[in-house]
Protein backbone atom coordinates (compact mmCIF):
# COMPACT_ATOMS: atom_id res chain seq x y z
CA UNK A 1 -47.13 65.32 -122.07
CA UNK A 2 -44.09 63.57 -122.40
CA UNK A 3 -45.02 59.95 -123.55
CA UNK A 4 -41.49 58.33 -124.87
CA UNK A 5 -39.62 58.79 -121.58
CA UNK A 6 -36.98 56.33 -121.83
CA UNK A 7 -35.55 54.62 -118.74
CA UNK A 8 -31.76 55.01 -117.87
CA UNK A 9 -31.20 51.19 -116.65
CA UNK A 10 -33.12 47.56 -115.75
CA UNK A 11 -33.49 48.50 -112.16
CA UNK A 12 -35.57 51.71 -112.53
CA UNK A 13 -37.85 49.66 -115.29
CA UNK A 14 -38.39 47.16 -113.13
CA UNK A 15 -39.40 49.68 -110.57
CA UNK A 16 -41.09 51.67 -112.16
CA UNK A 17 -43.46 48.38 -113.50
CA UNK A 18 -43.92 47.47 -109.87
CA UNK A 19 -45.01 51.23 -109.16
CA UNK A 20 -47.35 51.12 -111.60
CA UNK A 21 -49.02 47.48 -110.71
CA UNK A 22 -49.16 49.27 -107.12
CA UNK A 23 -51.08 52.43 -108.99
CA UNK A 24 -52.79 50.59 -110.54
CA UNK A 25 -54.39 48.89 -107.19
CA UNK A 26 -54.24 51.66 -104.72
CA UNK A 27 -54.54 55.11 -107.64
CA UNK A 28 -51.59 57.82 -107.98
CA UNK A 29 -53.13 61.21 -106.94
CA UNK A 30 -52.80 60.48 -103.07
CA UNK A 31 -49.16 58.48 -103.44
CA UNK A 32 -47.10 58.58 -101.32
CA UNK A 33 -43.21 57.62 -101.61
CA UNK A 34 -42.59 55.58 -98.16
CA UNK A 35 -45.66 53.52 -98.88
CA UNK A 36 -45.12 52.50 -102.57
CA UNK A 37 -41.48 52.47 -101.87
CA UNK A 38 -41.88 49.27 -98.93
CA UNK A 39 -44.71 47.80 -100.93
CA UNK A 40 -42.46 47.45 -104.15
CA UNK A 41 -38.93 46.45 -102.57
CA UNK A 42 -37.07 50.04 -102.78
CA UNK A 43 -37.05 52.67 -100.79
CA UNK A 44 -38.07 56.56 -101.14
CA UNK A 45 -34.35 57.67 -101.58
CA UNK A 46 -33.71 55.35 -104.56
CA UNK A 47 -36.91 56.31 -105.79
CA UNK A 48 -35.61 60.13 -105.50
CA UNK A 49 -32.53 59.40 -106.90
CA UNK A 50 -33.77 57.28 -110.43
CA UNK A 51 -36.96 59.70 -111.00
CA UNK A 52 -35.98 62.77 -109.70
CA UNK A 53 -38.57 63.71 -107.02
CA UNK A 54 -41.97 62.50 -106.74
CA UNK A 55 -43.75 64.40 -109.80
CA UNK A 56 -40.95 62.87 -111.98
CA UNK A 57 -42.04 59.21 -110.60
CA UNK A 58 -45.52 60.04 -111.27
CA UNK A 59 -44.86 61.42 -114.86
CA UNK A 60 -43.12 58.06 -115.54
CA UNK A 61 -46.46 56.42 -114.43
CA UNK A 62 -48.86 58.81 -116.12
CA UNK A 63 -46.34 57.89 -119.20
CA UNK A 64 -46.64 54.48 -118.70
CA UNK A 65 -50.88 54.56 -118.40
CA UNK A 66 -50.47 56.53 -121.29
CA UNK A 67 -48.24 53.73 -123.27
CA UNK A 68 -51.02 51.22 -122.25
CA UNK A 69 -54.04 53.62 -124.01
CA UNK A 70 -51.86 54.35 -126.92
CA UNK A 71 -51.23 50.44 -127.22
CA UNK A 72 -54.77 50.00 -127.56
CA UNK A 73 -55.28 52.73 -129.97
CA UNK A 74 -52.85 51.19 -132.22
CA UNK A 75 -54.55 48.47 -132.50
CA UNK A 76 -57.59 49.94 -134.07
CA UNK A 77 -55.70 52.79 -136.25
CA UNK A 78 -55.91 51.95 -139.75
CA UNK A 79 -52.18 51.99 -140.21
CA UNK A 80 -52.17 49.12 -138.11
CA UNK A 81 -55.35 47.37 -139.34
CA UNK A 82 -54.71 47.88 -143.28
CA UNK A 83 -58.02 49.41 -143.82
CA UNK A 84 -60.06 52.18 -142.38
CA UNK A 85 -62.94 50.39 -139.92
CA UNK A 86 -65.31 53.07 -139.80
CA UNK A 87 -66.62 55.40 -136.71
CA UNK A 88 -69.07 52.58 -135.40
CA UNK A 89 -66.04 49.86 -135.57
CA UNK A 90 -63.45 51.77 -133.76
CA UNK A 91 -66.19 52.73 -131.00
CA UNK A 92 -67.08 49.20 -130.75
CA UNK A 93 -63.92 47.68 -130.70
CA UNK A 94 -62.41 50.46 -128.21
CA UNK A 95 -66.08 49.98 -125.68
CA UNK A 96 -64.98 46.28 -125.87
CA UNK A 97 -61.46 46.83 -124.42
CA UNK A 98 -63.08 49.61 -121.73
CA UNK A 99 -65.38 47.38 -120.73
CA UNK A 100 -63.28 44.57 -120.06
CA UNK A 101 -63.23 43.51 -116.31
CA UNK A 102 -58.94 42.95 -116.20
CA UNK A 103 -58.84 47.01 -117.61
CA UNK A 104 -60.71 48.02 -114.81
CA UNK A 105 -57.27 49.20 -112.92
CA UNK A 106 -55.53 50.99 -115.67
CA UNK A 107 -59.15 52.81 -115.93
CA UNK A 108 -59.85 53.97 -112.98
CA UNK A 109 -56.31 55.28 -112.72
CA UNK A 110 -56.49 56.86 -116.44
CA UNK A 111 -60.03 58.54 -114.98
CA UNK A 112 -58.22 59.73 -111.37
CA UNK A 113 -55.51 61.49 -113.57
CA UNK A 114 -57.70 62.60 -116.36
CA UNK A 115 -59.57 64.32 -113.24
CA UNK A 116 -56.18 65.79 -111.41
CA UNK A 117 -54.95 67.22 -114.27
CA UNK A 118 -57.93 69.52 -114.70
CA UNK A 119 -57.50 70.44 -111.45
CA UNK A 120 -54.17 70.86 -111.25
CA UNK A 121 -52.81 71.75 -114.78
CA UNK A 122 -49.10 72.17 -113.54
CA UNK A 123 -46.58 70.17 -112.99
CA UNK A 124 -46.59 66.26 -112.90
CA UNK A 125 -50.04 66.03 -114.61
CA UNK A 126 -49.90 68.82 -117.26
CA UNK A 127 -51.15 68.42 -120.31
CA UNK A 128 -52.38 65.06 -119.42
CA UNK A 129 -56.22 65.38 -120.23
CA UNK A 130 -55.67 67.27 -123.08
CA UNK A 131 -53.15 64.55 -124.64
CA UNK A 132 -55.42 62.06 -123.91
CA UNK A 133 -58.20 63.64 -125.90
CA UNK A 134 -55.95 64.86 -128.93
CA UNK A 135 -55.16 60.69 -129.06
CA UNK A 136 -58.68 59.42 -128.89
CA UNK A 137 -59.56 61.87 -131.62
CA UNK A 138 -56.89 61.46 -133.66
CA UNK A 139 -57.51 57.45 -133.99
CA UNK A 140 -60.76 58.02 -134.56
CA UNK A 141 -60.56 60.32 -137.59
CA UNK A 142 -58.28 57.45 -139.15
CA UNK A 143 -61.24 55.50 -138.31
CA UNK A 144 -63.72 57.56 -140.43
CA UNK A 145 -63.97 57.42 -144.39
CA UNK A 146 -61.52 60.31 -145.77
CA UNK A 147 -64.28 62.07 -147.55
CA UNK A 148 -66.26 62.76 -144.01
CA UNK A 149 -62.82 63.04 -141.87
CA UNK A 150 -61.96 66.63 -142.65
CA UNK A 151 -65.55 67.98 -142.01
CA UNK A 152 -67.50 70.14 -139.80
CA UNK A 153 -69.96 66.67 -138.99
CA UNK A 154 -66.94 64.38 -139.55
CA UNK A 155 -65.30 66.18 -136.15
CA UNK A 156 -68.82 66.45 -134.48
CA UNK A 157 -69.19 62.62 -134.63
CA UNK A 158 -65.75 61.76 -133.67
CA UNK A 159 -66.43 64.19 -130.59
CA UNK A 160 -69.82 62.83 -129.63
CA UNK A 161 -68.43 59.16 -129.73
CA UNK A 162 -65.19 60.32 -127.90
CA UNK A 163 -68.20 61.73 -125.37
CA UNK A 164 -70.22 58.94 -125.36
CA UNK A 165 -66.87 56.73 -124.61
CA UNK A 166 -65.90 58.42 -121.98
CA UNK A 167 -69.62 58.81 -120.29
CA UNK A 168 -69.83 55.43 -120.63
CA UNK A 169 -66.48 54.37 -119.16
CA UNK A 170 -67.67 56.69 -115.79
CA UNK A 171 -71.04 55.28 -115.64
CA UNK A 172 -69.65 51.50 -115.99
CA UNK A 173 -66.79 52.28 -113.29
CA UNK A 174 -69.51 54.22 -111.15
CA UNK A 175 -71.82 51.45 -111.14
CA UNK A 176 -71.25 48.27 -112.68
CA UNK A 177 -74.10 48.18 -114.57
CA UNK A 178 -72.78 46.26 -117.35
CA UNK A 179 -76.25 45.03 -119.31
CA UNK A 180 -77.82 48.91 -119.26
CA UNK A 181 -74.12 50.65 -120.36
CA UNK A 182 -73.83 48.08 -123.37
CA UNK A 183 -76.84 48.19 -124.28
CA UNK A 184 -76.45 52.37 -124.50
CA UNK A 185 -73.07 51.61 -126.29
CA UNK A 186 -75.45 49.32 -129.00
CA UNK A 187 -77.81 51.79 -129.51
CA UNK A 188 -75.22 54.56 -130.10
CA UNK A 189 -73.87 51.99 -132.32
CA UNK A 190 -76.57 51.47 -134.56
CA UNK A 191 -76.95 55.22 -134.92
CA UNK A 192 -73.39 55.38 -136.37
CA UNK A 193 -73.96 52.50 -138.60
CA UNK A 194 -77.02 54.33 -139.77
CA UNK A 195 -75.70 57.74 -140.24
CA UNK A 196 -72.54 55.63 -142.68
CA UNK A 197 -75.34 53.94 -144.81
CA UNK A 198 -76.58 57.40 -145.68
């Protein structure tokens, strides 16, 4: 998954932003060129021309969603930070961004091409889903102590909170149930925190 795609001049970034705003409101898997190309000033031809063909535009996007998560993720990585915050930290600092009403967008689309690239593992969305994971669980085993990071239950609790992020992000965006997801996120939470003081 090609994440550093560079962009050749000002006119296809500032396209490609407004594309992804409009993503971000009316989701990428059912695009369709005239549309997003009246709604954001252009039209499907110029479009065509900077990006290549359609699955070129949406790789830029998926790129772009992508730049977004990994912005976040930098944030909590202990290269960043200085110091490693521990599994329980980075889950609770990461379920505070997720949860955040303004993410909402950038989530749903991240979930609607998380989805479309298991489904269709070609083309514009390859590798998408998998990249996504390999991120997650990189930052979180900079998260975790180095003496539990390179073992067999140091990867099984990066995977279960990865799991329990991502169930919870669905459920949330399925429901709005805000009070019972956090309070799920707490108790998962206080199991990590308990499993460190051992």
């Amino acid at each position: 998954m090609d994440v550093e795609r560079t962009t050749s001049s000002p006119r296809e970034r500032e396209l490609l932003e407004a594309a992804y705003r409009y993503v971000l409101e009316h989701g990428i898997a059912e695009m369709s060129l005239r549309p997003l190309a009246s709604a954001i000033g252009s039209s499907p031809r110029v479009l065509v021309f900077l990006f290549g063909n359609k699955d070129g535009l949406v790789r830029a996007l998926l790129a772009r969603a992508r730049a977004d998560e990994l912005a976040l993720l930098a944030r909590i990585s202990p290269a960043t930070s200085g110091e490693s915050i521990g599994l329980a930290g980075a889950v609770n600092e990461i379920w505070t961004w997720l949860s955040a009403e303004e993410h909402r967008g950038l989530l749903r689309l991240w979930v609607e091409a998380y989805a479309r690239s298991l489904i269709e593992p070609d083309g514009a969305w390859a590798g998408f889903a998998q990249a996504t994971v390999t991120d997650w669980l990189t930052v979180l085993a900079g998260c975790q102590r180095r003496d539990e990071r390179d073992t067999e239950t140091g990867m099984a609790d990066r995977t279960r909170a990865l799991a329990i992020l991502r169930g919870a992000l669905l459920d949330l965006l399925a429901t709005d149930d805000r009070l019972r997801v956090d309070a799920a996120i707490a108790r998962e939470l206080e199991l990590l925190r308990a499993r460190a003081a051992t």
